[in-house]
C-alpha atoms as a PDB file:
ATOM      1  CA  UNK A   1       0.000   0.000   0.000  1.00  0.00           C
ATOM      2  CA  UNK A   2       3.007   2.139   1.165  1.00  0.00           C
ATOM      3  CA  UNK A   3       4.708   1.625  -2.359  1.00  0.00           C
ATOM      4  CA  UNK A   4       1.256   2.161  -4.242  1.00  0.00           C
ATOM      5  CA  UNK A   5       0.259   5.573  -2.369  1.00  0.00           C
ATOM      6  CA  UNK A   6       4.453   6.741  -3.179  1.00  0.00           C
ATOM      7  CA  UNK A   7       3.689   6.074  -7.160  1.00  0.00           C
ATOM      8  CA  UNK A   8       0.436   8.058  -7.509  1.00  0.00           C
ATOM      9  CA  UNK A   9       2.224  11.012  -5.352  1.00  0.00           C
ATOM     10  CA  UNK A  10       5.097  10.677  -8.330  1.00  0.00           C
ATOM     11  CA  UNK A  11       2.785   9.600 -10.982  1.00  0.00           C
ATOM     12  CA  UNK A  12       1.699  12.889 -12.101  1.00  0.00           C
ATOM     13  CA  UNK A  13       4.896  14.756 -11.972  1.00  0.00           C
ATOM     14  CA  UNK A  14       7.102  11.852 -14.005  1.00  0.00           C
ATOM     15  CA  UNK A  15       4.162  11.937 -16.660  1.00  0.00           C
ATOM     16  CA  UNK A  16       4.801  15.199 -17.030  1.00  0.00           C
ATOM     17  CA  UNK A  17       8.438  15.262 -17.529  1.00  0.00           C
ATOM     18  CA  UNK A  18       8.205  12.925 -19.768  1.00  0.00           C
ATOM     19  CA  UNK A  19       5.982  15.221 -21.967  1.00  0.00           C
ATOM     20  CA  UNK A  20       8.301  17.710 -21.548  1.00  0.00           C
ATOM     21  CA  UNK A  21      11.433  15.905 -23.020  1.00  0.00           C
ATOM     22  CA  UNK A  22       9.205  15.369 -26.028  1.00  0.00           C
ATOM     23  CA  UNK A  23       8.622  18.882 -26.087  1.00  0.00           C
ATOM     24  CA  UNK A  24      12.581  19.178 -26.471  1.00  0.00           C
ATOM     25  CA  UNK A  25      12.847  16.673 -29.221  1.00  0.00           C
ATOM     26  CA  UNK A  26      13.123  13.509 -27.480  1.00  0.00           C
ATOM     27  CA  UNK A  27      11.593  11.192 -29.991  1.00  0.00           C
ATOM     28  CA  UNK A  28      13.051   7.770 -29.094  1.00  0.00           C
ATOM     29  CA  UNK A  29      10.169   6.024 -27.806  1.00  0.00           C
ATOM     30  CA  UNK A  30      12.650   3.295 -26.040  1.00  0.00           C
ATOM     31  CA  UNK A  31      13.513   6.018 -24.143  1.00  0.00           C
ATOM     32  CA  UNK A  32      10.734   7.762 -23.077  1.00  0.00           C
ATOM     33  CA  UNK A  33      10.032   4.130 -21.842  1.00  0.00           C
ATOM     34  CA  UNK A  34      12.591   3.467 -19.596  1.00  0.00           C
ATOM     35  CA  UNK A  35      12.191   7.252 -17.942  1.00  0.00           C
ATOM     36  CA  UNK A  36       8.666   5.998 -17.095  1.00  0.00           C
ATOM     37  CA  UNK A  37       9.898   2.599 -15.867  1.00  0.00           C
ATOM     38  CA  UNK A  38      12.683   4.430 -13.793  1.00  0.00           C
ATOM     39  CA  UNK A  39      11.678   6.248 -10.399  1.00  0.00           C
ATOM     40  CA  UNK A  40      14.067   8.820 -10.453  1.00  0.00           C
ATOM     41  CA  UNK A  41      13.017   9.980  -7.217  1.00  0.00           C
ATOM     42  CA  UNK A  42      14.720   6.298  -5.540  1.00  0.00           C
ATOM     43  CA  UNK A  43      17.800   8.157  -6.819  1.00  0.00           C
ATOM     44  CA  UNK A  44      17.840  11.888  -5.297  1.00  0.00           C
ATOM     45  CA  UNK A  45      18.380  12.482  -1.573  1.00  0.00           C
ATOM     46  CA  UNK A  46      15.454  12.723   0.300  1.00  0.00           C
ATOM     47  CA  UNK A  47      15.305  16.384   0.737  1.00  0.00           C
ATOM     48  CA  UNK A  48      15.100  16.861  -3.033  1.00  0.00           C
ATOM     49  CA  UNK A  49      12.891  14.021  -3.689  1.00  0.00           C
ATOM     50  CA  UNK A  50      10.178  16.555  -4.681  1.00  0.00           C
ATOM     51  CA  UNK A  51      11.922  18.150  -7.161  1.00  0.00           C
ATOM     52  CA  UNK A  52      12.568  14.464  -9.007  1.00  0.00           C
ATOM     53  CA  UNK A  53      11.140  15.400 -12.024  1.00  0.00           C
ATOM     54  CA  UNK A  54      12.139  18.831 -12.664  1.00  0.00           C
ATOM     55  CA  UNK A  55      13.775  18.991 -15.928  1.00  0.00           C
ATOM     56  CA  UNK A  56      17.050  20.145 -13.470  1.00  0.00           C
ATOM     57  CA  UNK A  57      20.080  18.965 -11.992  1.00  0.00           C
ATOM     58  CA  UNK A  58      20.168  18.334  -8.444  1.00  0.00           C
ATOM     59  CA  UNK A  59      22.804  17.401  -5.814  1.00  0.00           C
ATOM     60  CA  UNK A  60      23.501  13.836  -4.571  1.00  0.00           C
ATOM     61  CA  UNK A  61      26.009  14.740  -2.012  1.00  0.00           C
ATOM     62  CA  UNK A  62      29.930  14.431  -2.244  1.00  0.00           C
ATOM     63  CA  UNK A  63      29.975  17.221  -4.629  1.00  0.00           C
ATOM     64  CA  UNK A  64      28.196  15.635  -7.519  1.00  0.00           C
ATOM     65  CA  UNK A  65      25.051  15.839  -8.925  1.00  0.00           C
ATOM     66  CA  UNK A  66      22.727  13.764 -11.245  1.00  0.00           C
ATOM     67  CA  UNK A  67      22.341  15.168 -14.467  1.00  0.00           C
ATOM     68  CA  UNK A  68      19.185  16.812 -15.774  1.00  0.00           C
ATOM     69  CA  UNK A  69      16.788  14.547 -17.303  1.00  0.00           C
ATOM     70  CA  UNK A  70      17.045  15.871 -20.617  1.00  0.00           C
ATOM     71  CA  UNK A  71      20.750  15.412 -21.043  1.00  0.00           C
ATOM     72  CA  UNK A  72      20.237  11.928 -19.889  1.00  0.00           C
ATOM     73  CA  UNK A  73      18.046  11.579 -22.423  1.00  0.00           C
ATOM     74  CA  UNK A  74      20.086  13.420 -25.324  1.00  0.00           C
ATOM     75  CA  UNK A  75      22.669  10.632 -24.316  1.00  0.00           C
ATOM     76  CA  UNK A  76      20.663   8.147 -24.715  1.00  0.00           C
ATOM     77  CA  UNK A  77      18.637   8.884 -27.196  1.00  0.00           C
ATOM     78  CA  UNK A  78      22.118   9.794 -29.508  1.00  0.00           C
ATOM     79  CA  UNK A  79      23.160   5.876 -28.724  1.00  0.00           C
ATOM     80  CA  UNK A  80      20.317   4.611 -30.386  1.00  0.00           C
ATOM     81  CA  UNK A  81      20.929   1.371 -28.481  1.00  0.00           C
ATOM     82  CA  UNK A  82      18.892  -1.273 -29.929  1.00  0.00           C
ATOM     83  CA  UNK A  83      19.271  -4.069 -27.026  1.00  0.00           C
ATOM     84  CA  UNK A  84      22.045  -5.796 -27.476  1.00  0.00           C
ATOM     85  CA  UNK A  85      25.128  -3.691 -26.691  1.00  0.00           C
ATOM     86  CA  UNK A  86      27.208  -4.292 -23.933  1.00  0.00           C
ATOM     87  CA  UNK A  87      27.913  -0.713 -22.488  1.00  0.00           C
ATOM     88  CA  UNK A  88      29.954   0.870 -20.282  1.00  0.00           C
ATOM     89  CA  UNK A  89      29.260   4.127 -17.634  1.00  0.00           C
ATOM     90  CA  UNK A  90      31.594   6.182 -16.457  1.00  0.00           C
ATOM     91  CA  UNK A  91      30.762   8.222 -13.199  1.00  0.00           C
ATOM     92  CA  UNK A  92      28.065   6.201 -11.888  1.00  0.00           C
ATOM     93  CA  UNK A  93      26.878   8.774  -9.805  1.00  0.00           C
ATOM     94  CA  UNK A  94      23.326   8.318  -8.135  1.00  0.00           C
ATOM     95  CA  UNK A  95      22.746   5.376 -10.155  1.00  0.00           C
ATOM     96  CA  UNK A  96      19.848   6.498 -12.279  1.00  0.00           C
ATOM     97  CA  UNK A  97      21.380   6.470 -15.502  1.00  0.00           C
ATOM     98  CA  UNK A  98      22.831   3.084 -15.467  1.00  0.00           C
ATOM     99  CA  UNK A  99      18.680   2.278 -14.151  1.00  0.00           C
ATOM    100  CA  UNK A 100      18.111   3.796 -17.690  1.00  0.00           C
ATOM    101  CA  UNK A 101      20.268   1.582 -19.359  1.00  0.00           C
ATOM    102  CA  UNK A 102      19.108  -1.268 -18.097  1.00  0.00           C
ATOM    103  CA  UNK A 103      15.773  -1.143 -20.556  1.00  0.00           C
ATOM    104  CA  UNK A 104      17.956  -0.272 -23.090  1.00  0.00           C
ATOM    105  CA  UNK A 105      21.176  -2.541 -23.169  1.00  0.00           C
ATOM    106  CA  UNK A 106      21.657  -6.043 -22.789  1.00  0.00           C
ATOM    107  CA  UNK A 107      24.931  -5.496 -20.205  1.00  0.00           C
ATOM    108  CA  UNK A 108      25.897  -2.212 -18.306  1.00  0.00           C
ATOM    109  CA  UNK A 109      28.786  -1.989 -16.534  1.00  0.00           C
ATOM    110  CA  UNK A 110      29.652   1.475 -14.596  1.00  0.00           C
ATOM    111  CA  UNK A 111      32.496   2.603 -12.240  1.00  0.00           C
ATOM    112  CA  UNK A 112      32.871   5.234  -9.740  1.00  0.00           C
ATOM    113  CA  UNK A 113      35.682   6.900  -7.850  1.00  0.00           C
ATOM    114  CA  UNK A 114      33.932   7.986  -5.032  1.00  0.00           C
ATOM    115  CA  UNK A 115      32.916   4.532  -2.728  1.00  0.00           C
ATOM    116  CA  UNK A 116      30.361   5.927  -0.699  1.00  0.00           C
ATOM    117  CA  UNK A 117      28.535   7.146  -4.372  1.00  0.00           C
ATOM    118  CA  UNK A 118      29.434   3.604  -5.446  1.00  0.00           C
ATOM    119  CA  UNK A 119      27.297   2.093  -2.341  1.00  0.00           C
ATOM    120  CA  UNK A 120      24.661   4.766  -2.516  1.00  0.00           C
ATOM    121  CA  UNK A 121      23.874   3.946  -5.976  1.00  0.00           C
ATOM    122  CA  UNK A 122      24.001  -0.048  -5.304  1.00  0.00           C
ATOM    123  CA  UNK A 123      21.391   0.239  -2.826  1.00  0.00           C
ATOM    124  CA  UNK A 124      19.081   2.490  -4.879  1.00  0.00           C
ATOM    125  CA  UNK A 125      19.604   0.252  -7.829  1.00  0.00           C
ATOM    126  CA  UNK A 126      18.512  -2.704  -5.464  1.00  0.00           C
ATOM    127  CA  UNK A 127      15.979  -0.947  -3.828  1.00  0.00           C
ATOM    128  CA  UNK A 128      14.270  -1.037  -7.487  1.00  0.00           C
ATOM    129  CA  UNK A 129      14.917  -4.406  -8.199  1.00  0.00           C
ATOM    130  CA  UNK A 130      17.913  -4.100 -10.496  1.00  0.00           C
ATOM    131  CA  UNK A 131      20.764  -6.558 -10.197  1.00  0.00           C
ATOM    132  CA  UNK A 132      22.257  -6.670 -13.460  1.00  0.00           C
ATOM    133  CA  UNK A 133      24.617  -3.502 -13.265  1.00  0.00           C
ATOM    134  CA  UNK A 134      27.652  -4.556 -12.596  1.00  0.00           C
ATOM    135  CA  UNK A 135      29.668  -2.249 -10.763  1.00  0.00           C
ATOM    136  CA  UNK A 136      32.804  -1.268  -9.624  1.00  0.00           C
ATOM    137  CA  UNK A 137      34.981   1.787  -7.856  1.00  0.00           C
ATOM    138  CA  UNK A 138      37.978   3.363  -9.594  1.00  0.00           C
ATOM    139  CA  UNK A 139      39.405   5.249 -11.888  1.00  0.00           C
ATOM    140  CA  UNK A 140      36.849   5.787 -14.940  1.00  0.00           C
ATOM    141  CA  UNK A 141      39.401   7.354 -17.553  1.00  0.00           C
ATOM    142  CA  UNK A 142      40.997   4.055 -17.877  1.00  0.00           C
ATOM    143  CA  UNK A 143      38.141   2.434 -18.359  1.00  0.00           C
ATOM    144  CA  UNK A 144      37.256  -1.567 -18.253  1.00  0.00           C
ATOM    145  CA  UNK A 145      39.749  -3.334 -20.121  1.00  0.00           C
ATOM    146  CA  UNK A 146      38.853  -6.974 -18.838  1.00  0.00           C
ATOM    147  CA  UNK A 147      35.365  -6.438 -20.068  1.00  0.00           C
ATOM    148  CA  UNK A 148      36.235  -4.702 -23.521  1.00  0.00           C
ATOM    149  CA  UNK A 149      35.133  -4.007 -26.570  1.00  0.00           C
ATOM    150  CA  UNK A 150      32.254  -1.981 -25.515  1.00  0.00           C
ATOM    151  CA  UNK A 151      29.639  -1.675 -27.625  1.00  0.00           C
ATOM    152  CA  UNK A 152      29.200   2.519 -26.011  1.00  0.00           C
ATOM    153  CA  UNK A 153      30.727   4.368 -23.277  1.00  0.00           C
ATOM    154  CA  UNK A 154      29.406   7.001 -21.854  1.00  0.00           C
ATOM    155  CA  UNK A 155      31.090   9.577 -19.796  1.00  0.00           C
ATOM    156  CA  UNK A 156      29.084  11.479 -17.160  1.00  0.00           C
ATOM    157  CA  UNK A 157      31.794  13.949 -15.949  1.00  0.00           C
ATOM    158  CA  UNK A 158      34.410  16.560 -17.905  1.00  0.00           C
ATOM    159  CA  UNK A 159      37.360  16.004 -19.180  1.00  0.00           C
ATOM    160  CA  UNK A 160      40.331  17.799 -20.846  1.00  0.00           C
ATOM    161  CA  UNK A 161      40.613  15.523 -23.365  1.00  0.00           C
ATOM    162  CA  UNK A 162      39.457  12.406 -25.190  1.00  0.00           C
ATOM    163  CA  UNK A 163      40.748   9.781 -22.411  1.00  0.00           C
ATOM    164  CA  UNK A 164      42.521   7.794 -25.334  1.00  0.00           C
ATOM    165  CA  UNK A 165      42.084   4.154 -22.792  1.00  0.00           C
ATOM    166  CA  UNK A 166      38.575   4.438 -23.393  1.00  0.00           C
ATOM    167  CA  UNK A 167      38.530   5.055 -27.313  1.00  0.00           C
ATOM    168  CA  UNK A 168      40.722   2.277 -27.462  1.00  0.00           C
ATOM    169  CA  UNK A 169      37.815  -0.191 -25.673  1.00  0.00           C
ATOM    170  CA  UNK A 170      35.607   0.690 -28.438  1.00  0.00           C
ATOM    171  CA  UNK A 171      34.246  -2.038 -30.292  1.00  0.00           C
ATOM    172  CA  UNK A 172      34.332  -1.660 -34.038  1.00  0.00           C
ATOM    173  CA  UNK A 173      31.461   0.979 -34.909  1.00  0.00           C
ATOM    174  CA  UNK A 174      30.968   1.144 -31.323  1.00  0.00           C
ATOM    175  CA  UNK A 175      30.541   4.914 -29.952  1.00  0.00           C
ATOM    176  CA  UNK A 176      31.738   7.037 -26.821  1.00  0.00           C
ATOM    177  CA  UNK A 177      30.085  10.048 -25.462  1.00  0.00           C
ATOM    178  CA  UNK A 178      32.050  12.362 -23.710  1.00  0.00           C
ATOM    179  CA  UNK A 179      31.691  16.322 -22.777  1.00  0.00           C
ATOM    180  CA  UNK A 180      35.503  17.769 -23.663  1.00  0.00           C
ATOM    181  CA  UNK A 181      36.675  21.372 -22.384  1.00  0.00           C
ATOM    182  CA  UNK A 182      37.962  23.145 -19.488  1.00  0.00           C
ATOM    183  CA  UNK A 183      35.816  22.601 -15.889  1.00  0.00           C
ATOM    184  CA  UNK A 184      33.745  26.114 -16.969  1.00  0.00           C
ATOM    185  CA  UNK A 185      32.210  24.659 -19.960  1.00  0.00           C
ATOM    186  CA  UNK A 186      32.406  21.867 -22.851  1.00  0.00           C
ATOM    187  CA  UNK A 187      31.199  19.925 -25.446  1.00  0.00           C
ATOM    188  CA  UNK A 188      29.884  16.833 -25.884  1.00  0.00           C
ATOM    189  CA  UNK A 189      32.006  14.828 -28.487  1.00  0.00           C
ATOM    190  CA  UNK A 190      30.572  11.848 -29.954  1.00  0.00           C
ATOM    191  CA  UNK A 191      33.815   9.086 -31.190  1.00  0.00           C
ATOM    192  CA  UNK A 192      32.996   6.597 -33.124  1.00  0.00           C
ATOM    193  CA  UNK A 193      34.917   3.740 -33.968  1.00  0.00           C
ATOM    194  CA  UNK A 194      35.582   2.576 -37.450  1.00  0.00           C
ATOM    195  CA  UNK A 195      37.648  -0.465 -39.015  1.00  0.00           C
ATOM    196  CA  UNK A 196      40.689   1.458 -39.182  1.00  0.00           C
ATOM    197  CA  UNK A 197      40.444   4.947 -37.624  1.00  0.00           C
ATOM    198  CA  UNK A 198      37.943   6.859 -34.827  1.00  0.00           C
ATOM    199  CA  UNK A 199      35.941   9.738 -36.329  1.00  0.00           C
ATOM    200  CA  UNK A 200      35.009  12.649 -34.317  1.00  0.00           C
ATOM    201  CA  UNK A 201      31.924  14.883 -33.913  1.00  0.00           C
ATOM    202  CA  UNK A 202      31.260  17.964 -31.957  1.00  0.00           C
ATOM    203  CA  UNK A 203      27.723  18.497 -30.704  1.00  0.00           C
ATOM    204  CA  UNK A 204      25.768  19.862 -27.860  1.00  0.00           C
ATOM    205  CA  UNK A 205      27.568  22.733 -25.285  1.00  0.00           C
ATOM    206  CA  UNK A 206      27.380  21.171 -21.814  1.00  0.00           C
ATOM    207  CA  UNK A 207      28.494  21.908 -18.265  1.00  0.00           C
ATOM    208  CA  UNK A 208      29.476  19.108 -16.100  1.00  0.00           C
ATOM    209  CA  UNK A 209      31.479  18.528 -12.845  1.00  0.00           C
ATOM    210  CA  UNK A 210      35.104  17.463 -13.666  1.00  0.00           C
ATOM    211  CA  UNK A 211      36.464  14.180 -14.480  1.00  0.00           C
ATOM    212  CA  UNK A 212      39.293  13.040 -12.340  1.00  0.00           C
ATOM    213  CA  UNK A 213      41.975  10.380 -13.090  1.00  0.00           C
ATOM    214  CA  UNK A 214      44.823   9.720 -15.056  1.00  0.00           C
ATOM    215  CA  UNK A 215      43.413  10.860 -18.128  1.00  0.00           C
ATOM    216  CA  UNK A 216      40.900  13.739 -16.926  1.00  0.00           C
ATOM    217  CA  UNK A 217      41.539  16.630 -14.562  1.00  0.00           C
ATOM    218  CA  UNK A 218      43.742  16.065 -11.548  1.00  0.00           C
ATOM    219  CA  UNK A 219      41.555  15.853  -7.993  1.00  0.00           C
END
């Protein structure tokens, strides 16, 4: 009853965003899906559980935050995942993302430096009944080589540069997503993977908190 009466209180509001990301041009109806499958509120401290569905990025302690919902979804939706692609997350963060991926990948792997982030975001994960993200806490920029060739990476944190470990654990035409700048402002580069070469494409201006590691910003 508990879990019934917390739904309809959400209902509304997650309807809504949902409506509004396809007000900003997200078309991908996978998508859409697994942001209505996802309760984003499990994965916000409770003092900004109300504001779960705001279009907005909010803090999940540790000096992070989880993304706004509608670069989430430009992610996503620019993967174009189809189901069967082994992925990998960088910056796991509060969790939700690699929730997303779940409906639309058939792995997800996702590291974290910070530990207490990296048990925050087990528990929510479990607290929704997801088991199959497999986790683990380290240094993102160098990637997962005993799990490699990923299928896409995804990179939820800044970085100076294209971390080249990660390009290299592309799979052939697989992609990585990654916003590229200095820690004031970026943009997100899209690398994809070819038989012989990586091609390169600049897209969307983005501001996120700085990647640290060997190949990102120093802490």
């Amino acid at each position: 009853m508990v879990a019934a009466a917390v739904a309809r209180q959400f209902g509304g509001a997650r309807r809504r965003l949902i409506e509004e990301l396809e007000a900003k041009g997200v078309g991908d109806l996978a998508v859409l899906k697994a942001f209505d499958d996802v309760p984003r509120h499990h994965f916000v401290p409770t003092g900004v559980a109300h504001r779960a569905y705001e279009d907005a990025p909010l803090p999940i302690g540790h000096g992070q935050t989880i993304s706004q919902p509608s670069v989430h979804a430009r992610f996503l939706a620019l993967l174009r995942l189809t189901g069967r692609e082994r992925v990998l997350e960088i910056g796991t963060g509060s969790g939700f993302q690699a929730a997303l991926l779940t409906r639309l990948a058939a792995s997800v792997f996702s590291i974290e430096r910070i530990a207490a982030l990296a048990e925050q975001a087990r528990e929510c994960l479990r607290a929704c009944g997801i088991e199959q993200v497999i986790q683990r806490v380290g240094d993102g920029t160098l990637g997962w080589p005993e799990f490699a060739p990923f299928d896409a990476i995804l990179v939820g944190a800044a970085s100076p540069e294209i971390p080249v470990p990660l390009t290299e654990q592309l799979a052939v035409g697989g992609q990585l997503l990654v916003p590229v700048g200095d820690k004031q402002g970026q943009a997100l580069v899209r690398v994809v993977r070819t038989a012989d070469d990586f091609r390169q494409e600049r897209l969307d201006p983005m501001r996120f908190v700085p990647l640290i590691g060997a190949h990102g910003f120093e802490a």
